[in-house]
Protein backbone atom coordinates (compact mmCIF):
# COMPACT_ATOMS: atom_id res chain seq x y z
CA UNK A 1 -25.72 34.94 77.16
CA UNK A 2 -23.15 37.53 78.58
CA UNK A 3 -21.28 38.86 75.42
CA UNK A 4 -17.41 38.46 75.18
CA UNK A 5 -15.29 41.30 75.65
CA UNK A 6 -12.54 40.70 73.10
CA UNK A 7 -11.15 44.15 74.28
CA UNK A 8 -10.49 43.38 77.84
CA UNK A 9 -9.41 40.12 77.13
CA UNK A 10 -6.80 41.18 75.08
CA UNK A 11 -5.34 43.83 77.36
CA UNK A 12 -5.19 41.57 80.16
CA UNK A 13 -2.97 39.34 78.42
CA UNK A 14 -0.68 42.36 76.93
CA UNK A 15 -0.73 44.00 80.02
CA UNK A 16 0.84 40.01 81.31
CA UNK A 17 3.39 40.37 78.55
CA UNK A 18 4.58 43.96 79.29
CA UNK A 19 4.81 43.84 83.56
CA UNK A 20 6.50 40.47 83.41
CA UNK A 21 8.48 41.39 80.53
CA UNK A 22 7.79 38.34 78.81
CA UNK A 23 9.24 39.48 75.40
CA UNK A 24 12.66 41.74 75.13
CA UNK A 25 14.90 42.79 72.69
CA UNK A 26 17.77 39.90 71.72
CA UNK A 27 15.39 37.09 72.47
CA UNK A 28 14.40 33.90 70.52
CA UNK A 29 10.87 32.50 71.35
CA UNK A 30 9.71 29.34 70.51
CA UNK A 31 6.18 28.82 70.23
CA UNK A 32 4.72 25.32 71.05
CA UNK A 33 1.38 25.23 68.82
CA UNK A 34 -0.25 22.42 69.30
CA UNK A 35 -3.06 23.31 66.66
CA UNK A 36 -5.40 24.15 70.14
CA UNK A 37 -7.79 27.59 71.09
CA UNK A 38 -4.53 27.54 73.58
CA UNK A 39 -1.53 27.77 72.22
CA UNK A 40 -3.17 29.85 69.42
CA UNK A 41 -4.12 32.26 71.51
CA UNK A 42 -0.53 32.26 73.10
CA UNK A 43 1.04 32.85 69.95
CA UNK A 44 -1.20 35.27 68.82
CA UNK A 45 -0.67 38.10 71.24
CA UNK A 46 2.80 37.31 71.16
CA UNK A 47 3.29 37.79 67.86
CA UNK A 48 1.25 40.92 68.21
CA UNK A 49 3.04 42.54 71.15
CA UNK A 50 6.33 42.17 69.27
CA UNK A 51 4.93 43.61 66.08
CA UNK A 52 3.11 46.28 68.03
CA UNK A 53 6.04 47.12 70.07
CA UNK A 54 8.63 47.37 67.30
CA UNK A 55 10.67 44.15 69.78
CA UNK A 56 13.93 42.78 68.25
CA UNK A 57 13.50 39.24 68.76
CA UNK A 58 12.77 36.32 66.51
CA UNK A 59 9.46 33.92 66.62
CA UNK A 60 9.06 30.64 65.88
CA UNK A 61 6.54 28.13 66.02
CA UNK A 62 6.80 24.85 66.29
CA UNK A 63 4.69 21.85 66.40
CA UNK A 64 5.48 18.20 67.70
CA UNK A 65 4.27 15.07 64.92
CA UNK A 66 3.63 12.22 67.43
CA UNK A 67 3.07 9.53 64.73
CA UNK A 68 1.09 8.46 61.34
CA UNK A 69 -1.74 8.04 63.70
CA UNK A 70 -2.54 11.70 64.52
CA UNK A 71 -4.76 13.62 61.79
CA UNK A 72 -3.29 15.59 59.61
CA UNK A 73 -5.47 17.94 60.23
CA UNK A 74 -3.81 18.50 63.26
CA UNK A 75 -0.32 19.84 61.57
CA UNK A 76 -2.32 21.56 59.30
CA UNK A 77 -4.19 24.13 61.22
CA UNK A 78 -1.16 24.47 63.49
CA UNK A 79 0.77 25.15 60.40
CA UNK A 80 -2.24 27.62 59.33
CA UNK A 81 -2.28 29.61 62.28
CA UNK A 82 1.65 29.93 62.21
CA UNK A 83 0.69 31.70 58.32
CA UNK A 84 -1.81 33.90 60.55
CA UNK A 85 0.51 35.22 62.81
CA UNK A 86 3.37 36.15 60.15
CA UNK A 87 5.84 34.00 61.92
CA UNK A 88 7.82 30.72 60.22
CA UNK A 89 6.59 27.11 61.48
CA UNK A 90 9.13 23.69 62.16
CA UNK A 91 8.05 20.24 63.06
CA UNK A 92 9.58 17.57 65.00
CA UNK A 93 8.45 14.14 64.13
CA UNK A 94 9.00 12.20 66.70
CA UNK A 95 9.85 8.56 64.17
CA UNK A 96 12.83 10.86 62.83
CA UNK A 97 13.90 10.79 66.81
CA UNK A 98 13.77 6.77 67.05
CA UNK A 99 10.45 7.30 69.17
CA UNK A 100 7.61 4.88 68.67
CA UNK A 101 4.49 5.91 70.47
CA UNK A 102 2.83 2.66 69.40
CA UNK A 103 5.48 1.15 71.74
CA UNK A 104 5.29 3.55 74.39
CA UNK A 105 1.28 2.89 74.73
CA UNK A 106 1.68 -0.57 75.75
CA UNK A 107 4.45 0.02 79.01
CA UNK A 108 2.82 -0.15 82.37
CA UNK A 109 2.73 3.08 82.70
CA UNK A 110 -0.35 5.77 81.50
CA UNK A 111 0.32 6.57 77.55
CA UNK A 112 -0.82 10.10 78.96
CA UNK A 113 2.14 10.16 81.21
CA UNK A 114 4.46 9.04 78.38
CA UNK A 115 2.97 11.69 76.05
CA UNK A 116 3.63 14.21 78.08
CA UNK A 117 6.88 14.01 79.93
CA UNK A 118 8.22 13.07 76.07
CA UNK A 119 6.47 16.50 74.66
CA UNK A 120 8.00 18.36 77.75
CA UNK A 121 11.73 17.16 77.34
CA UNK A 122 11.33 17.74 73.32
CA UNK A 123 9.86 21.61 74.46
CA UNK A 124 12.79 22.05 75.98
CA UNK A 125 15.69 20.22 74.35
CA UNK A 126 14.59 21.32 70.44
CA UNK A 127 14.50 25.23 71.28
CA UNK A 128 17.45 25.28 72.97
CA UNK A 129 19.64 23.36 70.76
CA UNK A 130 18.16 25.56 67.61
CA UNK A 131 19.57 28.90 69.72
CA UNK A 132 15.79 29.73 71.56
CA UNK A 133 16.14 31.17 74.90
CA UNK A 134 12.17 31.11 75.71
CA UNK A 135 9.58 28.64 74.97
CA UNK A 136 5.92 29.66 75.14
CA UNK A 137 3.14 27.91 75.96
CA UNK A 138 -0.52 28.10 76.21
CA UNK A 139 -0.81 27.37 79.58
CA UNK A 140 -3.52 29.14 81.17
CA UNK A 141 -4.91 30.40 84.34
CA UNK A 142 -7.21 27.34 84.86
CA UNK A 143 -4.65 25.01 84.30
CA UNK A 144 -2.27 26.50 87.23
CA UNK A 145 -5.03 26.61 89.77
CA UNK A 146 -6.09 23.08 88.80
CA UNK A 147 -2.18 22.37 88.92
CA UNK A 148 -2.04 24.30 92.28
CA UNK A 149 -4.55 22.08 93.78
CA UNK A 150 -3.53 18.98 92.80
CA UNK A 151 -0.05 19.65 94.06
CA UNK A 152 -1.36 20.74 97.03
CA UNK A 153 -3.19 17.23 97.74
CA UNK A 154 0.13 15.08 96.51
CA UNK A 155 2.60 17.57 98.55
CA UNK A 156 4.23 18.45 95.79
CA UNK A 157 4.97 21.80 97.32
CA UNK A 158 8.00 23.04 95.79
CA UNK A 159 6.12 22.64 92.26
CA UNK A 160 4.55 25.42 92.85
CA UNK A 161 7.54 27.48 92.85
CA UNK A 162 7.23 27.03 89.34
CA UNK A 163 3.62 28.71 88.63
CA UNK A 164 4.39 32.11 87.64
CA UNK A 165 3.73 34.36 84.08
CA UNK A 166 7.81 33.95 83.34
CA UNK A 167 10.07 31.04 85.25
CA UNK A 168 13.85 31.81 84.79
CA UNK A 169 16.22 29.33 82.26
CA UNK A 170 18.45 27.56 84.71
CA UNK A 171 21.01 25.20 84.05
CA UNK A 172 19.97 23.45 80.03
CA UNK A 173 16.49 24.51 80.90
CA UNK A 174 15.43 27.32 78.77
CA UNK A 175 13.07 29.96 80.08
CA UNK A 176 9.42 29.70 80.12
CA UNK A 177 6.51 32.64 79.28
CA UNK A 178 2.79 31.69 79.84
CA UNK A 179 1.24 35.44 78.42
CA UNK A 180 -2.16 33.31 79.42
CA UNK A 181 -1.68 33.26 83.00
CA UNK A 182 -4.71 35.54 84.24
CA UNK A 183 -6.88 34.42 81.77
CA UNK A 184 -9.51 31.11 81.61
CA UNK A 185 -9.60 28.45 78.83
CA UNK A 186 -13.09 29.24 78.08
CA UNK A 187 -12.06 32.89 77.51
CA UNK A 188 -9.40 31.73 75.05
CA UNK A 189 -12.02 29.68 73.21
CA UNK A 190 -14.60 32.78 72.65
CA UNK A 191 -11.39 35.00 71.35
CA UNK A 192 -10.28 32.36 68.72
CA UNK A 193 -13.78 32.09 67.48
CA UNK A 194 -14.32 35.99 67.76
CA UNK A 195 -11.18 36.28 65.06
CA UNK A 196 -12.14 33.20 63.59
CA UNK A 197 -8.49 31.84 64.37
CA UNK A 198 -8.63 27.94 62.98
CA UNK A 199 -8.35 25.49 66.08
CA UNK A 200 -8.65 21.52 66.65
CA UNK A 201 -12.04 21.51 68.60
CA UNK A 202 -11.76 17.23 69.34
CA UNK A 203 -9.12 15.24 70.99
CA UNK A 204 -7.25 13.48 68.23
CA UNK A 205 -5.44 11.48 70.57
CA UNK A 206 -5.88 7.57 68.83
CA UNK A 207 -5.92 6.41 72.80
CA UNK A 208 -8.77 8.61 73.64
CA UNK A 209 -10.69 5.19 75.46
CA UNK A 210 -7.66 4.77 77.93
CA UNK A 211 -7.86 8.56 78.21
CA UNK A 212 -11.76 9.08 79.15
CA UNK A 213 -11.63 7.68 82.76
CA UNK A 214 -8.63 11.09 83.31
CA UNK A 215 -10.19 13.00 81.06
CA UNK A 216 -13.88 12.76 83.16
CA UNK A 217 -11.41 13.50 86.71
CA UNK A 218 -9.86 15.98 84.97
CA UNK A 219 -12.79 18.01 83.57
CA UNK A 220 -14.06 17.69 87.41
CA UNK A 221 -11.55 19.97 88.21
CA UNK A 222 -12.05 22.53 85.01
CA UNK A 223 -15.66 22.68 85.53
CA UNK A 224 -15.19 23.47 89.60
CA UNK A 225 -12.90 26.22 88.47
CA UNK A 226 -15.38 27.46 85.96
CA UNK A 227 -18.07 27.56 88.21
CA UNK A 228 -16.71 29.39 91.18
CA UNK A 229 -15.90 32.27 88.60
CA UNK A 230 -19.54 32.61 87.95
CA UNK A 231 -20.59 33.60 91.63
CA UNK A 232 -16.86 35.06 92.27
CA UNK A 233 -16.03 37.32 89.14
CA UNK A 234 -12.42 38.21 90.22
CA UNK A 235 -11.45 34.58 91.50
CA UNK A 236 -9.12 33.51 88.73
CA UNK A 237 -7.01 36.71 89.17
CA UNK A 238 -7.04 36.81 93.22
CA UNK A 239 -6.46 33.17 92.72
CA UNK A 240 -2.95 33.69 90.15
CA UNK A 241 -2.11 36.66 92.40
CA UNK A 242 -1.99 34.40 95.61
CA UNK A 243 -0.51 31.95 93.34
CA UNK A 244 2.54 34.12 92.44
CA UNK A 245 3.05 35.11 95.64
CA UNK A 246 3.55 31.58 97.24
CA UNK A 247 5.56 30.83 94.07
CA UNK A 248 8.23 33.79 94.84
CA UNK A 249 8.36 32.46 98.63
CA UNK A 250 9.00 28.61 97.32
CA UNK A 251 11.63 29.85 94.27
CA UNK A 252 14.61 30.17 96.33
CA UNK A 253 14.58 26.72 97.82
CA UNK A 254 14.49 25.24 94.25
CA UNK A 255 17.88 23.53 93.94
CA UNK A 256 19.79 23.47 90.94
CA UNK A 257 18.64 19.99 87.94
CA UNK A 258 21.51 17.37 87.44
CA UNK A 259 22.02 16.25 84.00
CA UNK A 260 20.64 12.94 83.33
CA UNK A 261 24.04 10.88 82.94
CA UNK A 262 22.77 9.44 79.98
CA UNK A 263 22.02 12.42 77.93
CA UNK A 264 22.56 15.38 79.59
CA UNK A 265 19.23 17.15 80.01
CA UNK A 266 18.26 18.57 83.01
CA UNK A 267 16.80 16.53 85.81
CA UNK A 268 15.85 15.83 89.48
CA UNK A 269 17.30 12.62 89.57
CA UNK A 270 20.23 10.60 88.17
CA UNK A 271 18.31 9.96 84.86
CA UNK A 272 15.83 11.75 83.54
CA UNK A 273 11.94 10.27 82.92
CA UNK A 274 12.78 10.50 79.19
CA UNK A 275 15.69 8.07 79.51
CA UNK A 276 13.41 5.85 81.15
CA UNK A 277 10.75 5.43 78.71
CA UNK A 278 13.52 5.24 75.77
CA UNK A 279 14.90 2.09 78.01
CA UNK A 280 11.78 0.34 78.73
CA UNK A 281 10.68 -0.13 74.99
CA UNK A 282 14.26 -1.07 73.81
C-alpha cells in the first residue's frame, strides 16, 4: 500500500487558501463541523493558516443538533476537534428553532432532501446574523466533480457557476471557502488518522434504511471518481481546474436571489425551500 504523503497534502490545501485568498485580515469565519474526516480537515488547516500567517480574523466553529435522536457522540467529537484547533465551538439545536425532524421525515418528500436544504439555510442564516462574513465547509474535490456531473445530466448548468475554492457573499448570502477543493475524500481520511484528529467514522443518521437505496447511487459515483485517479494521477486537479474555468464563464449570468417574502433569506423563487418544509408540517 502506497504510503500517504501528509506533506503534500497539506501544501496543496495551503497553497488553496493563500492563491484564492480564502482567509484575510477583518474576516469572521464560521466553521461548519459536522464531527466528519471533512469538515475536520477543513477546519484544521484553516485554523493553521491563520495561526501560521499571523491573520486578523476570528474562527468559529459551529455544529448543527438535529434532534435527541442523533448520538451524542456526534457533538462530542465535533466539540473535541473545535478544543484541537484552539478555536471556540456554538451549537444550534434545531428544537430551540421550532424544527421537528421527526415531522419532517414523514412529508412526501426525501428526509435527505429536508436535511439538507434545512442545514444549508441554517449555514447561512446563523453566521451571518452572529456578524460571520465566510462560512467554511468541507466540501471536497470529489464532491464537486460528482456535483459537476450530476448537474450536467439534470441541466442544471448555471449551478456550476457556483463550484469554485471561494464563491462571493451576494445579497444575505454570506461568502463561501472550500480550502478542500483540489483534494479527495479519501485523502482527507488518511490525514485525520495520520494526526489522529477524532472523527465520526458511521452514519448516525436514525433514517439510515430510507437512506441506503441514495447512499448505494451515491457511492457509485465516489467510487468512479476514485478509480479513474488510480490510472489518471492528476485527474482530480485537471478535473477542478476545468471546473473553475467553466465556473468563471457561467458566474456572470448568475442573477441576483429574491428574499423569500416570508422570511427574508435569499432565494430563487418567491419563497424559499425552507419556508416550504416549515409549512407542510404545520
Amino acid at each position: 500500500m502506497e504510503k500517504f504523503d501528509t506533506e503534500i497534502y497539506s501544501k496543496k490545501v495551503l497553497k488553496t487558501i493563500r492563491k484564492y485568498r480564502l482567509v484575510e485580515n477583518g474576516d469572521k469565519i464560521f466553521i461548519g463541523l459536522s464531527g466528519g474526516k471533512d469538515s475536520a480537515s477543513a477546519g484544521y488547516f484553516i485554523s493553521k493558516y491563520v495561526k501560521e500567517n499571523n491573520v486578523k480574523c476570528d474562527i468559529i466553529g459551529f455544529h448543527i443538533i438535529l434532534g435527541d435522536f442523533i448520538p451524542k457522540d456526534v457533538e462530542k467529537t465535533a466539540r473535541k476537534q473545535a478544543e484541537i484547533f484552539g478555536i471556540p465551538f456554538k451549537t444550534i439545536e434545531l428544537k430551540n428553532l421550532g424544527i421537528d425532524m421527526e415531522k419532517i421525515s414523514k412529508l412526501p418528500r426525501p428526509v435527505c432532501s429536508s436535511c439538507g436544504t434545512i442545514k444549508r439555510y441554517l449555514m447561512n442564516k446563523i453566521p451571518r446574523e452572529m456578524g460571520g462574513n465566510k462560512l467554511c465547509t468541507g466540501h471536497h474535490a470529489d464532491d464537486f466533480i460528482v456535483f459537476f456531473f450530476k448537474n450536467i445530466l439534470g441541466g442544471n448548468i448555471s449551478w456550476i457557476s457556483k463550484f469554485t475554492p471561494l464563491l462571493p457573499g451576494r445579497n444575505k448570502s454570506i461568502a463561501r471557502i472550500r480550502p478542500l477543493f483540489f483534494v479527495g475524500g479519501n485523502e482527507n481520511k488518511k490525514f485525520c488518522d495520520a494526526l489522529k484528529i477524532p472523527y465520526i467514522e458511521e452514519n448516525a443518521c436514525p433514517y439510515i434504511s430510507i437512506k441506503k437505496r441514495i447512499d448505494k447511487r451515491r457511492e457509485k459515483w465516489y467510487e468512479t471518481v476514485e478509480s479513474i485517479s488510480r490510472w489518471q494521477p492528476n485527474f482530480r486537479y485537471q478535473m477542478m481546474n476545468g471546473i473553475i474555468s467553466l465556473s468563471s464563464h457561467l458566474y456572470s449570468n448568475l442573477t441576483e436571489p429574491k428574499e423569500c417574502k416570508i422570511c427574508g433569506e435569499p432565494t430563487d423563487g418567491e419563497i424559499c425551500a425552507f419556508c416550504k418544509i416549515l409549512k407542510e408540517i404545520k
